[in-house]
Protein backbone atom coordinates (compact mmCIF):
# COMPACT_ATOMS: atom_id res chain seq x y z
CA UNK A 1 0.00 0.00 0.00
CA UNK A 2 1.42 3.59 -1.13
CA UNK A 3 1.80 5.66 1.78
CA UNK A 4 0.30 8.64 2.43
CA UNK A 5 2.10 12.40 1.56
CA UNK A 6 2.31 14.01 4.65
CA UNK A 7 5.21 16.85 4.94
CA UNK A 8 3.87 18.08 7.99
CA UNK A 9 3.46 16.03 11.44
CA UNK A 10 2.50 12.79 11.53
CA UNK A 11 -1.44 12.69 12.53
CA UNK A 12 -2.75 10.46 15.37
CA UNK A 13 -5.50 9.10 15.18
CA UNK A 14 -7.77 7.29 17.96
CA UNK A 15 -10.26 4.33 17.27
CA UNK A 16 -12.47 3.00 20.01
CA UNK A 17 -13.93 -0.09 19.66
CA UNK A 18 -14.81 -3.51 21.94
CA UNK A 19 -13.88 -5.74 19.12
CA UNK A 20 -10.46 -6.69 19.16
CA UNK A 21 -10.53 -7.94 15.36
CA UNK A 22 -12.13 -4.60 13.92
CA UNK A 23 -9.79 -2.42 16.34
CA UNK A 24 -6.71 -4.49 14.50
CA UNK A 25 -8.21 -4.42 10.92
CA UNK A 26 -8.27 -0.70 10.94
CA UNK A 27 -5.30 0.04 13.15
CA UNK A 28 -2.93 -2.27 10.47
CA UNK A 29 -4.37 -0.25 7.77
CA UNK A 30 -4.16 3.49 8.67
CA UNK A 31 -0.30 2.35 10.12
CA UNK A 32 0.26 1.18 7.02
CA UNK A 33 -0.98 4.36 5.47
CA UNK A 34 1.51 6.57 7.58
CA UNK A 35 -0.84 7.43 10.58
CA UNK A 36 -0.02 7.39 14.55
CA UNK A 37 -2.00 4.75 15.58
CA UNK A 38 -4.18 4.87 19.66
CA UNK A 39 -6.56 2.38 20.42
CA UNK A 40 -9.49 2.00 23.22
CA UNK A 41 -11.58 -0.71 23.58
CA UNK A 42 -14.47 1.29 25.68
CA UNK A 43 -15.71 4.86 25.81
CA UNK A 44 -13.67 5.20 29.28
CA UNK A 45 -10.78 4.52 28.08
CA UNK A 46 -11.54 6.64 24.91
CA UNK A 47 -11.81 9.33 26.84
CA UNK A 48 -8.34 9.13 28.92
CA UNK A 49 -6.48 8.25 25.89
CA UNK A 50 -8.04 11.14 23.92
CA UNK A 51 -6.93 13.08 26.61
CA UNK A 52 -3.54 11.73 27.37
CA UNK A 53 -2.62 11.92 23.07
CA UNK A 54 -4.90 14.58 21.87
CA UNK A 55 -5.62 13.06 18.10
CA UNK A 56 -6.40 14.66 15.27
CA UNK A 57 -8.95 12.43 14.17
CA UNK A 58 -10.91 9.89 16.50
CA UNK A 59 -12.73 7.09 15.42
CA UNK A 60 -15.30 5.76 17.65
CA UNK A 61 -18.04 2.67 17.52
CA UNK A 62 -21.28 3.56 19.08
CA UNK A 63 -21.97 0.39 21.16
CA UNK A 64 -19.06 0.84 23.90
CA UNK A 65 -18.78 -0.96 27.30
CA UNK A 66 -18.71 2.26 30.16
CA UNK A 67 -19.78 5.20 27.90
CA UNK A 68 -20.97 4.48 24.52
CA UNK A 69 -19.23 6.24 21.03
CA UNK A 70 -22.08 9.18 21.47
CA UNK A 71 -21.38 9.79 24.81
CA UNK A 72 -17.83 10.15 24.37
CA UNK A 73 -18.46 12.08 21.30
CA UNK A 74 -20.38 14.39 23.53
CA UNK A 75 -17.64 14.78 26.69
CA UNK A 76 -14.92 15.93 24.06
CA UNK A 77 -17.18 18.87 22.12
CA UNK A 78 -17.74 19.96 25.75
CA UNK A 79 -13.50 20.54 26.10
CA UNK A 80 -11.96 23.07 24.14
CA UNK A 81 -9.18 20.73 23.30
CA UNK A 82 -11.23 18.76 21.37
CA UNK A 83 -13.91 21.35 19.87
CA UNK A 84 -11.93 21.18 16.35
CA UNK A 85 -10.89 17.25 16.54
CA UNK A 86 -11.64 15.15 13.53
CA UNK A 87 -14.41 12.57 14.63
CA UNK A 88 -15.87 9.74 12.81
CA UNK A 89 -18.80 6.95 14.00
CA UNK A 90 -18.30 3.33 13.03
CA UNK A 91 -21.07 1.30 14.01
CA UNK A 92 -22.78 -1.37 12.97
CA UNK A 93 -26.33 -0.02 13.64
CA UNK A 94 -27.81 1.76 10.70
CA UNK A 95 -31.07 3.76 11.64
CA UNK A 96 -31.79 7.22 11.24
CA UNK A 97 -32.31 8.09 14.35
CA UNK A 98 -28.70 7.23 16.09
CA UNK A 99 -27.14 8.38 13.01
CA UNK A 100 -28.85 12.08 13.65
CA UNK A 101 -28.02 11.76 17.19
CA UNK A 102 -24.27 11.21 16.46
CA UNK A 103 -24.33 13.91 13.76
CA UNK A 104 -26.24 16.35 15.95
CA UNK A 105 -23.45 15.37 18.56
CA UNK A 106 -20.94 17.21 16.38
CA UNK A 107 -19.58 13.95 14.65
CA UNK A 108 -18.10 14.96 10.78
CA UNK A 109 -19.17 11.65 9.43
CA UNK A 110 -21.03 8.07 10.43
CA UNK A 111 -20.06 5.18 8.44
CA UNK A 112 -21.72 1.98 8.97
CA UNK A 113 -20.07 -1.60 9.72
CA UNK A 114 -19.13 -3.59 8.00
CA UNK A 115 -16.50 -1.00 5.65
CA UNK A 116 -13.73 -2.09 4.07
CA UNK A 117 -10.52 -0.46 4.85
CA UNK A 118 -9.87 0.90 1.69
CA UNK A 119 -13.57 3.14 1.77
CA UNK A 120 -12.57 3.85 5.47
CA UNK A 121 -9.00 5.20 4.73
CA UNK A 122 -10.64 7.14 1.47
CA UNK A 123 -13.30 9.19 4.08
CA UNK A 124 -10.19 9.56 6.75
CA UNK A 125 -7.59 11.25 3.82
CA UNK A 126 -10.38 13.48 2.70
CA UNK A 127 -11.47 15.15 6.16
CA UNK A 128 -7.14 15.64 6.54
CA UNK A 129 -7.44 17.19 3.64
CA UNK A 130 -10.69 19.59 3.97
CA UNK A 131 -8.83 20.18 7.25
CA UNK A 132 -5.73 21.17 5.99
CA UNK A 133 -6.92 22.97 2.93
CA UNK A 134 -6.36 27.04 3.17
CA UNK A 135 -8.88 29.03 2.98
CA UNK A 136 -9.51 31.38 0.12
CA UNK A 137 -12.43 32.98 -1.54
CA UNK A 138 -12.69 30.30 -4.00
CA UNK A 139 -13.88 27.03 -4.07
CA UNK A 140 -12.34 24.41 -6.83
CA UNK A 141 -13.53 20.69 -7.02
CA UNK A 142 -13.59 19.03 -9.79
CA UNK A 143 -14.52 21.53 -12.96
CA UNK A 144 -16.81 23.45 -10.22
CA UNK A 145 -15.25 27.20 -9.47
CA UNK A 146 -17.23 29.24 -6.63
CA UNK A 147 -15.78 32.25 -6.35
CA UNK A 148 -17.56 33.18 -2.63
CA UNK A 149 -16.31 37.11 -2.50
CA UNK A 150 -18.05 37.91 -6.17
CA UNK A 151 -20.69 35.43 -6.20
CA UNK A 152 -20.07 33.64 -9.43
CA UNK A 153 -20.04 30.14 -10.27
CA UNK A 154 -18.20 28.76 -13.64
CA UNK A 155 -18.57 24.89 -14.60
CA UNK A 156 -16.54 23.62 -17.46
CA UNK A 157 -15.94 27.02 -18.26
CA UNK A 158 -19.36 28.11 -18.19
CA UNK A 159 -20.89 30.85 -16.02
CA UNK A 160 -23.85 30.04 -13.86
CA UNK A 161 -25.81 32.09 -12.24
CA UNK A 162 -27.78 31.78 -9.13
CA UNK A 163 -29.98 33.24 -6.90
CA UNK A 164 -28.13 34.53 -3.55
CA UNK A 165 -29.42 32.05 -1.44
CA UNK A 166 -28.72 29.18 -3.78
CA UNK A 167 -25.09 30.22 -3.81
CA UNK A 168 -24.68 30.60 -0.61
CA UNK A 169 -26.13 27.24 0.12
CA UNK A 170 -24.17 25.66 -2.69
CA UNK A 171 -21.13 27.63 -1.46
CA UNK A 172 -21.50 26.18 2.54
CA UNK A 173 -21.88 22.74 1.07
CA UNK A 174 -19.27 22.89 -1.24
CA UNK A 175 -17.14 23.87 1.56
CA UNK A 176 -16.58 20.34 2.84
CA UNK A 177 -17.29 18.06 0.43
CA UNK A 178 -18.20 14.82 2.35
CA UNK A 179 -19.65 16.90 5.20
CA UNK A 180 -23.32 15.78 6.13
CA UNK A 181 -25.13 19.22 6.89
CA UNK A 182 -28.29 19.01 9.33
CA UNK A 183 -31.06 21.00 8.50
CA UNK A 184 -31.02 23.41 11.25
CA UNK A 185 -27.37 23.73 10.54
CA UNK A 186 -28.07 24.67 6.76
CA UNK A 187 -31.11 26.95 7.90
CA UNK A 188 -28.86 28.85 10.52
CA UNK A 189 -25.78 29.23 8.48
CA UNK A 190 -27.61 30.12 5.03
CA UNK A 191 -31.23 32.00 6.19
CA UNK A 192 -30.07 32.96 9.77
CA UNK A 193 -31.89 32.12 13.54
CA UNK A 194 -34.08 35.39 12.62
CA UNK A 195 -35.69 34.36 9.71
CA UNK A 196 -38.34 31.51 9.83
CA UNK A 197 -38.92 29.89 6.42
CA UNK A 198 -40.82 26.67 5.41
CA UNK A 199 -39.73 22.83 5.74
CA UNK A 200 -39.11 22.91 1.81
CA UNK A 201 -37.39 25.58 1.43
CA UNK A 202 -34.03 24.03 1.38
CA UNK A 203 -35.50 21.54 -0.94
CA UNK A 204 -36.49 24.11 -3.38
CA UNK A 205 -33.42 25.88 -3.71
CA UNK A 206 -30.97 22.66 -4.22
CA UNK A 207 -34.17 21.37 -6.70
CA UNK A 208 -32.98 24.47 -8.55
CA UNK A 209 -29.19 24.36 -8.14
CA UNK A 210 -29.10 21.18 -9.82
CA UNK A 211 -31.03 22.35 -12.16
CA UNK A 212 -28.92 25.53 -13.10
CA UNK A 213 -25.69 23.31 -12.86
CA UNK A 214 -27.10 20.11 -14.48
CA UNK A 215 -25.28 18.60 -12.25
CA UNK A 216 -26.36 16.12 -9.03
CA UNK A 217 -23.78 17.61 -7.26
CA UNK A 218 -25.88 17.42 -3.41
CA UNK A 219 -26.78 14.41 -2.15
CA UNK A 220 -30.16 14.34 0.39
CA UNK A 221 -29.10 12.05 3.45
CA UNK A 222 -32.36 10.83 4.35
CA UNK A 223 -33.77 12.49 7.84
CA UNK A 224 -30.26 13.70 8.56
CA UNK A 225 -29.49 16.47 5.84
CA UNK A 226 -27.37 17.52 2.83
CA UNK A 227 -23.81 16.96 1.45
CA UNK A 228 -22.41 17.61 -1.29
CA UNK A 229 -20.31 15.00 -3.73
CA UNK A 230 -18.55 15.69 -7.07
């Protein structure tokens, strides 16, 4: 397996999980990829040895002896040590309702069991690099340029224009690709707390931003929220 390219620090990650053959599985393959390696096998010990190593990126499974993945996932937003930490739910139930809940939490992504290692390591590179990429005024991905301080959008050379909601809810997905968006989250960040609007109004204005694109570029998580994929 090609290792990663990593000219800064090496990152540490933690994964927390009561099965010994999962917690090997993915600890042989992100070592293998170049990454500092902590394990836990409940949410107790998650918790001292997210402490004791402060990771970049913690992996946790939701059904823990002691504190389960959510709970944990809960104690570290509450430190400011941790408010910024990379944190990913692996778990083998897959129901809307605990996925919200860990989302809601302020987890960046839930992956159900069973994942290979390969989609696993795929999801942990890209939230390095949305973490590590600077921050301009415009967005590239793919043939997709947002240009967030003029308001213009250009795909495959093309300029697109949209209405100044739909960018800036295009632009906040766009973002972090990967990134599931809650509804609330997408209604703060895009209309504001002050502003009430309908159920389908986010609806309406990624109905027409695919539209205007031609491009399924945002993909509807059902009962969770948005994200967007190119």
């Amino acid at each position: 397996m090609q290792r990663m390219s990593n000219p800064g620090p090496v990152k540490k990650i933690l994964i927390a999980d009561d099965e010994p053959d999962i917690l090997e599985i993915i600890q042989y393959n992100l070592s293998s990829e170049g990454y500092q390696v902590i394990t836990a096998r409940n949410g107790n010990e998650a918790i001292d040895m997210a402490r004791k190593h402060q990771p970049d990126l913690v992996i946790l499974d939701v059904m823990m002896p002691g504190k389960n993945g959510i709970e944990v996932c809960r104690l570290l937003r509450l430190q400011p040590a941790f408010k910024d930490t990379l944190i990913i739910f692996l778990s083998a139930i897959n129901d809307e309702v605990t996925e919200i809940s860990g989302l809601e939490t302020g987890a960046d992504d839930y992956l159900t069991k069973p994942i290979s290692p390969k989609i696993l390591l795929s999801k942990v590179n890209a939230l390095f690099r949305r973490l590590n990429k600077p921050e301009t005024g415009i967005l590239e991905i793919g043939d997709l340029k947002i240009d967030r301080e003029k308001y213009m959008i250009n795909y495959k050379g093309v300029d697109i224009v949209l209405a100044r909601k739909e960018f800036e809810l295009l632009a906040l997905l766009a973002s972090k690709p990967g990134k599931v968006y809650l509804r609330n989250e997408i209604l703060n960040q895009v209309w504001g707390t002050e502003v009430i609007v309908g159920d389908r109004t986010i609806d309406v204005h990624i109905r027409k931003i695919r539209q205007k694109l031609g491009l399924d570029c945002i993909t509807t998580v059902k009962g969770v929220g948005y994200k967007f994929e190119l």
